[in-house]
PDB file of N, CA and C in Angstrom:
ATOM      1  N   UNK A   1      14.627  -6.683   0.809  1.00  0.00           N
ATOM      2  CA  UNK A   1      14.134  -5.338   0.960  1.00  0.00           C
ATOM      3  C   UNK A   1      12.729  -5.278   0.358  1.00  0.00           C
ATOM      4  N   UNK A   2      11.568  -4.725   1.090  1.00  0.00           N
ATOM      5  CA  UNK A   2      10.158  -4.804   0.609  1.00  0.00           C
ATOM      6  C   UNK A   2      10.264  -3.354   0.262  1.00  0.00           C
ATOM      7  N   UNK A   3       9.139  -2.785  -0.504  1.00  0.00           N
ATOM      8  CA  UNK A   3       8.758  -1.433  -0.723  1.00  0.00           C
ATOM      9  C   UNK A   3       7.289  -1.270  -0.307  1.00  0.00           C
ATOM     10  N   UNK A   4       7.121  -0.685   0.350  1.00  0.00           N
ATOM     11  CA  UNK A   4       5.826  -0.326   1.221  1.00  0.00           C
ATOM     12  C   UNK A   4       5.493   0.691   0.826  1.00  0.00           C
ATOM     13  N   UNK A   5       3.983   0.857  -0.367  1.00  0.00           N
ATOM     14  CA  UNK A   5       3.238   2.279  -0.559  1.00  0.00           C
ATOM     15  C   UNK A   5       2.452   2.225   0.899  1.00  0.00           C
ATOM     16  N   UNK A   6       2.507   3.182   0.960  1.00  0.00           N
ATOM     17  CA  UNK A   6       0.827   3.715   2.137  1.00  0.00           C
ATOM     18  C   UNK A   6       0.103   4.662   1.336  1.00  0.00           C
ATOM     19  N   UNK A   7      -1.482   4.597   0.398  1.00  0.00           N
ATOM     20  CA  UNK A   7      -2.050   5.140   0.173  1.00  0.00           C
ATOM     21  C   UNK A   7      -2.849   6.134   1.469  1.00  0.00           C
ATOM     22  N   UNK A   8      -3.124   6.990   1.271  1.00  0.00           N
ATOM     23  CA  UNK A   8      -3.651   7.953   2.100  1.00  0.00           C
ATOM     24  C   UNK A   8      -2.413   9.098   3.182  1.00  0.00           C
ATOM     25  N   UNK A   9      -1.839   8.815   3.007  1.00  0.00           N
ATOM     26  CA  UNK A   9      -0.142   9.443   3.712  1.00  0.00           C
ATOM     27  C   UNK A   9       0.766  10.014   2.220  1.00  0.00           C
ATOM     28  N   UNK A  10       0.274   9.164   1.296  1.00  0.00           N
ATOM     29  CA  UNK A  10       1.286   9.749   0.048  1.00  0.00           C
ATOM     30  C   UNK A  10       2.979   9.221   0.420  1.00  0.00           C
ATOM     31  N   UNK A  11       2.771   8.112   1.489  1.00  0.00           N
ATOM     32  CA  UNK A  11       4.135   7.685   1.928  1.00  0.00           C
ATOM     33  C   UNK A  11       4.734   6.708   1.137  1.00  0.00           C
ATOM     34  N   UNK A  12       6.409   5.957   1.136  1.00  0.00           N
ATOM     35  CA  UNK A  12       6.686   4.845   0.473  1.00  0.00           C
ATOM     36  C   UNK A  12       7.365   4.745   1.438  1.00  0.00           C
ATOM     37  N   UNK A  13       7.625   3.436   2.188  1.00  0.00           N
ATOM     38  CA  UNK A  13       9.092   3.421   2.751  1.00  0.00           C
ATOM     39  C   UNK A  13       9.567   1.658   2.418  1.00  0.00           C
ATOM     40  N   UNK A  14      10.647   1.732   2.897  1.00  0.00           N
ATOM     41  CA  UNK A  14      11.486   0.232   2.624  1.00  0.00           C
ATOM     42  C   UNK A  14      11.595  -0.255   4.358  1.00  0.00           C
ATOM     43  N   UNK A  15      11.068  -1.339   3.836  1.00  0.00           N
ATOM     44  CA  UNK A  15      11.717  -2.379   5.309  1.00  0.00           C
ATOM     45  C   UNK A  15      12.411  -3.451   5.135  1.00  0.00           C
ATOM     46  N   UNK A  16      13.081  -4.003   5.920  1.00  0.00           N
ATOM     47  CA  UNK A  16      14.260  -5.354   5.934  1.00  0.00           C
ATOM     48  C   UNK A  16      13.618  -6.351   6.443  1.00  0.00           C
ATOM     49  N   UNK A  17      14.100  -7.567   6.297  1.00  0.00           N
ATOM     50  CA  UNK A  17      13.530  -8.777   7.235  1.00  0.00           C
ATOM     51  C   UNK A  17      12.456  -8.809   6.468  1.00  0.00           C
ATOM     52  N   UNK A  18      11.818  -9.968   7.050  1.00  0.00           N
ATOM     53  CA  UNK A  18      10.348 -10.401   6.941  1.00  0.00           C
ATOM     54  C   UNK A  18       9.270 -10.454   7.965  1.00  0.00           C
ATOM     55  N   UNK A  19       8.474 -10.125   8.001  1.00  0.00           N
ATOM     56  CA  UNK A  19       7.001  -9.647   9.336  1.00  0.00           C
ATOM     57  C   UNK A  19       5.696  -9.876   9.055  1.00  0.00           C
ATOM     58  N   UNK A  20       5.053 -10.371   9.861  1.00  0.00           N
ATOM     59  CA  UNK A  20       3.516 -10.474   9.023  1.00  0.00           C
ATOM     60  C   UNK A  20       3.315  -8.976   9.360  1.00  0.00           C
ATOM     61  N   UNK A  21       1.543  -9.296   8.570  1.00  0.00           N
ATOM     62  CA  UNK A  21       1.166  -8.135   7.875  1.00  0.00           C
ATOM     63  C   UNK A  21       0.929  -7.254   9.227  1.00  0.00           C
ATOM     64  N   UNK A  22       0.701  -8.144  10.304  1.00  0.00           N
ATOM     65  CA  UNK A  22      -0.028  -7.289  11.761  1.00  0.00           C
ATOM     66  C   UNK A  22       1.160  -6.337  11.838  1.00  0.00           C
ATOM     67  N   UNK A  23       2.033  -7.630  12.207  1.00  0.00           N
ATOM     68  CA  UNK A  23       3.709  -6.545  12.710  1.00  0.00           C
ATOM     69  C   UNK A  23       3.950  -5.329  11.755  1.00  0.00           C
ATOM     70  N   UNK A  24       3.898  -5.737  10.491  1.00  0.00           N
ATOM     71  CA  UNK A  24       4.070  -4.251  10.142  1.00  0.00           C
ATOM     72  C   UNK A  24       3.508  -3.312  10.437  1.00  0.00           C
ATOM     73  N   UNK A  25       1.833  -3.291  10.554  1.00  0.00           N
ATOM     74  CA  UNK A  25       1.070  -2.160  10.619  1.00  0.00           C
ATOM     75  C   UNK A  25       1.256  -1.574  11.622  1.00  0.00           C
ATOM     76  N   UNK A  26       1.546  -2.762  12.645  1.00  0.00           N
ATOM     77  CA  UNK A  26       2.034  -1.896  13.993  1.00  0.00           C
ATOM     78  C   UNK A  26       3.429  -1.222  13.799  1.00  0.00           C
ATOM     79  N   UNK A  27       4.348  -1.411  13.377  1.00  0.00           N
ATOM     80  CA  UNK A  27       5.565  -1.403  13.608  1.00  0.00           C
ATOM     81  C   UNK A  27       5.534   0.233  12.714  1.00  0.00           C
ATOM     82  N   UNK A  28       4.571   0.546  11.617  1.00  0.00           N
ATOM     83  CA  UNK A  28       4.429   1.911  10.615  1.00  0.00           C
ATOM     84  C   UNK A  28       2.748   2.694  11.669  1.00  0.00           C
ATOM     85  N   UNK A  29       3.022   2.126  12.776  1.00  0.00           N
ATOM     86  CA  UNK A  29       1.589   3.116  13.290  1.00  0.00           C
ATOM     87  C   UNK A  29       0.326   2.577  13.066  1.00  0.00           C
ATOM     88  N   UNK A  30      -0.225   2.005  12.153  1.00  0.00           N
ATOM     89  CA  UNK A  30      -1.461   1.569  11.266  1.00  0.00           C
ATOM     90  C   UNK A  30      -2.545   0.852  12.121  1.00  0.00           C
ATOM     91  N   UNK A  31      -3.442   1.255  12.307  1.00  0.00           N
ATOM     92  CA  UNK A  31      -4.416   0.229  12.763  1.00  0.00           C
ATOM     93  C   UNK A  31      -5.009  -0.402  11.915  1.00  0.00           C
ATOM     94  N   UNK A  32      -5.046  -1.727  12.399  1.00  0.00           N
ATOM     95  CA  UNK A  32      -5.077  -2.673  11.190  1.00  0.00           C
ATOM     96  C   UNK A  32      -7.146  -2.425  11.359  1.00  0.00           C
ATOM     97  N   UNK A  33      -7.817  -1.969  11.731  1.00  0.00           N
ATOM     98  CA  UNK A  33      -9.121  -2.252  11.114  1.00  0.00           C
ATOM     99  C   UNK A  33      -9.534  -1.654  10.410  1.00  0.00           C
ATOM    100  N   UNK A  34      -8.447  -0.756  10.022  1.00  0.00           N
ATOM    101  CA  UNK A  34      -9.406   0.369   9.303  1.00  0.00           C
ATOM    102  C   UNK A  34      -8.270   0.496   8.172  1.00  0.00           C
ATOM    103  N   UNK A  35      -7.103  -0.636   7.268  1.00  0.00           N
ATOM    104  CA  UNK A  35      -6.190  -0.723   6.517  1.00  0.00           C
ATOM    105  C   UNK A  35      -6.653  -2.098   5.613  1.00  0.00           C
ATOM    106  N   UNK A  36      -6.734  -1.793   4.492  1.00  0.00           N
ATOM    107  CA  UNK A  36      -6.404  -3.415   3.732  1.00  0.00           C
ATOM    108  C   UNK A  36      -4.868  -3.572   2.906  1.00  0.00           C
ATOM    109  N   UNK A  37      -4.608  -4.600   3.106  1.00  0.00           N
ATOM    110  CA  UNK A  37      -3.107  -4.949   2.477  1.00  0.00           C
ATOM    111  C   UNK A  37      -2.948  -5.609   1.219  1.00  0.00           C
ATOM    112  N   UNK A  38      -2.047  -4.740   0.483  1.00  0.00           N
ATOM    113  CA  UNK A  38      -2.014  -5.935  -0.464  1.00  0.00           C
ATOM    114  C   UNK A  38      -0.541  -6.278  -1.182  1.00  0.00           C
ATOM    115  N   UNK A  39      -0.446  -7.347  -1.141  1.00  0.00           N
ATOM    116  CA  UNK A  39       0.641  -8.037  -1.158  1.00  0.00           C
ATOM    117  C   UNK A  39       0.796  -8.716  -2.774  1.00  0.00           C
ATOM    118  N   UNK A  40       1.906  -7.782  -3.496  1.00  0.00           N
ATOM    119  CA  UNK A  40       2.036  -8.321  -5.058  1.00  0.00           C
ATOM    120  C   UNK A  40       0.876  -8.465  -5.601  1.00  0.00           C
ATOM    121  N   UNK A  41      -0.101  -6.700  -5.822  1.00  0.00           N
ATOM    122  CA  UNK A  41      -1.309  -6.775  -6.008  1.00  0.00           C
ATOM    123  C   UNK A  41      -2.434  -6.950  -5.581  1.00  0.00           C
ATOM    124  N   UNK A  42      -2.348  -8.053  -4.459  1.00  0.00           N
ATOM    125  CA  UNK A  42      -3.326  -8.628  -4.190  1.00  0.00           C
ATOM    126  C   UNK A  42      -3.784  -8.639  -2.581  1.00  0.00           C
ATOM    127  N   UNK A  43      -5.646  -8.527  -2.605  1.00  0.00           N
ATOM    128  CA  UNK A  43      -5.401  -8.608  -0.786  1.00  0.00           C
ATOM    129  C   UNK A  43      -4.967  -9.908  -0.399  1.00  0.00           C
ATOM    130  N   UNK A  44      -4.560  -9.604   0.778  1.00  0.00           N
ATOM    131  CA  UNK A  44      -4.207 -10.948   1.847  1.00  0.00           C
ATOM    132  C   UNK A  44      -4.419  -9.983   3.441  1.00  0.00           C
ATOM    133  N   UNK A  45      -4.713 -10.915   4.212  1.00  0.00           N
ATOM    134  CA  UNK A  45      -5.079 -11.233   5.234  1.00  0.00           C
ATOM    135  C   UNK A  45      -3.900 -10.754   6.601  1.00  0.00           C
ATOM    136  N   UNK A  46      -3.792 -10.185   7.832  1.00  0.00           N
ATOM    137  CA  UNK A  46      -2.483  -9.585   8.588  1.00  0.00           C
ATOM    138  C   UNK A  46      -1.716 -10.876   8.616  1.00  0.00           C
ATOM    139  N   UNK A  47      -2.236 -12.190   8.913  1.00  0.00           N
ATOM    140  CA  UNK A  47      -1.516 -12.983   9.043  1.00  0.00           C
ATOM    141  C   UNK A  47      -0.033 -13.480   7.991  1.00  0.00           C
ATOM    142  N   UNK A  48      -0.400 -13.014   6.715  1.00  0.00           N
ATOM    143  CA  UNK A  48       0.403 -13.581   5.627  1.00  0.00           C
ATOM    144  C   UNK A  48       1.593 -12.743   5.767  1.00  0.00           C
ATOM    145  N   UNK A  49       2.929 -13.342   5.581  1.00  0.00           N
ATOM    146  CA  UNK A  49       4.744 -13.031   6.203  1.00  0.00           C
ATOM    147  C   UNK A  49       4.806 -12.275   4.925  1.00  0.00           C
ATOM    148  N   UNK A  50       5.374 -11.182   5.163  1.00  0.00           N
ATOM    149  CA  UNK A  50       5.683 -10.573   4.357  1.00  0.00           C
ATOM    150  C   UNK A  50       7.406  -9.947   4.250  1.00  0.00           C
ATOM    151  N   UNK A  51       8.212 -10.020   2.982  1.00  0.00           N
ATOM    152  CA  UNK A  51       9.196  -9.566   3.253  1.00  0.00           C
ATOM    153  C   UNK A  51      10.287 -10.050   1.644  1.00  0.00           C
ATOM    154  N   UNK A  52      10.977  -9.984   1.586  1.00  0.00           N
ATOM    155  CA  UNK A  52      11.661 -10.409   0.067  1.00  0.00           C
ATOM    156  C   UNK A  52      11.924  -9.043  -0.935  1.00  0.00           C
ATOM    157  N   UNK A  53      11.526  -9.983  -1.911  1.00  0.00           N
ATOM    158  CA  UNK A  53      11.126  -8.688  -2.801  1.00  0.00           C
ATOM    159  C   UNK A  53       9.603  -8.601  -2.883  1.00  0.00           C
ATOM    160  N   UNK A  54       8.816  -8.502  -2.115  1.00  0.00           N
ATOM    161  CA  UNK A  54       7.287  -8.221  -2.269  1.00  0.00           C
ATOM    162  C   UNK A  54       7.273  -6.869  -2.266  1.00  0.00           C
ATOM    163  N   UNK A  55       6.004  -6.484  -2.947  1.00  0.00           N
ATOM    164  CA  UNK A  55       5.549  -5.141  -3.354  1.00  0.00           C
ATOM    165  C   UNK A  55       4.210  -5.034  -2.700  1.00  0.00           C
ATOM    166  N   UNK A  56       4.621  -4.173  -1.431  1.00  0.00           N
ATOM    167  CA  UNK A  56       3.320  -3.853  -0.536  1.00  0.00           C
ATOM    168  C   UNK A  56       2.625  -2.747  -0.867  1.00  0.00           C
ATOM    169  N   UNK A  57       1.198  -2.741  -0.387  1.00  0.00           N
ATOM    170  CA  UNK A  57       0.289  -1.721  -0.854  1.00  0.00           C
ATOM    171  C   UNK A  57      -0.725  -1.426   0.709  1.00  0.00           C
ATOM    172  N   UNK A  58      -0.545  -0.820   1.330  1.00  0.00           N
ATOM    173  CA  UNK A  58      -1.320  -0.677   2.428  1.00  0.00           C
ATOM    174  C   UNK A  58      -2.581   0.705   2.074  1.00  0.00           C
ATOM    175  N   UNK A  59      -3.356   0.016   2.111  1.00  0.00           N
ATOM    176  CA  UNK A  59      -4.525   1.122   2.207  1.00  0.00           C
ATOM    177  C   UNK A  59      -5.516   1.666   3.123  1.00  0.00           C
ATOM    178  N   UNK A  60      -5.343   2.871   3.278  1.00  0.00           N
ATOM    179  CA  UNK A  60      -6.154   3.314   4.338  1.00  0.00           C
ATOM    180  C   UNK A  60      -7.387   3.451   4.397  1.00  0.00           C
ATOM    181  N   UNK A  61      -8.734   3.115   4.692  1.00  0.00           N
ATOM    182  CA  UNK A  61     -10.195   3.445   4.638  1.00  0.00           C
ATOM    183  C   UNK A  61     -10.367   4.408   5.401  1.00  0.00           C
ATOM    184  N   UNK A  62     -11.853   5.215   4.455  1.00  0.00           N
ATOM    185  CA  UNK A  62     -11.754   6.241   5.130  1.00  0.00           C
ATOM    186  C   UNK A  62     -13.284   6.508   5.156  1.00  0.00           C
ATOM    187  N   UNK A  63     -13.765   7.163   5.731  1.00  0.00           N
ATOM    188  CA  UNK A  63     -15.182   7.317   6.084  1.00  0.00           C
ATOM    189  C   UNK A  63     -15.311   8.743   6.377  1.00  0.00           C
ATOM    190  N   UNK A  64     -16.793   8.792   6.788  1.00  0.00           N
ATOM    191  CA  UNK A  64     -17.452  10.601   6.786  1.00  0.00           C
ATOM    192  C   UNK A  64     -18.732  10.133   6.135  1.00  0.00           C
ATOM    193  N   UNK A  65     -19.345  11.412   6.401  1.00  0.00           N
ATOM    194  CA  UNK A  65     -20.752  11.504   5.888  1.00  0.00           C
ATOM    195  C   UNK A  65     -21.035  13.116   5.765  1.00  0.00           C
TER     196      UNK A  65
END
């Protein structure tokens, strides 16, 4: 079971299995160009599998002027 923050939504949710980082973003809506991930703290890249007990951190960028 992972725990997934989403900064910018104020969301948490739990997912099962294991998925890279793409699949998730798709799988929670997310477009990945405009999200950085981070995985047990740390960034990593969509490619890296995610799933266990990892502690996800998805962050949303945000822009304006």
């Amino acid at each position: 079971m992972t725990r997934v923050k989403i900064f910018g939504e104020a969301k948490e949710v739990i997912v099962e299995g294991s998925r890279s980082g793409e699949e998730l973003l798709k799988e929670l809506g997310l477009n990945s160009s405009s999200t950085i991930i981070l995985k047990n703290g740390r960034p990593v890249p969509e490619d890296v599998i995610i799933g266990g007990e990892d502690s996800v951190t998805i962050i949303k960028s945000f822009s304006g002027g």
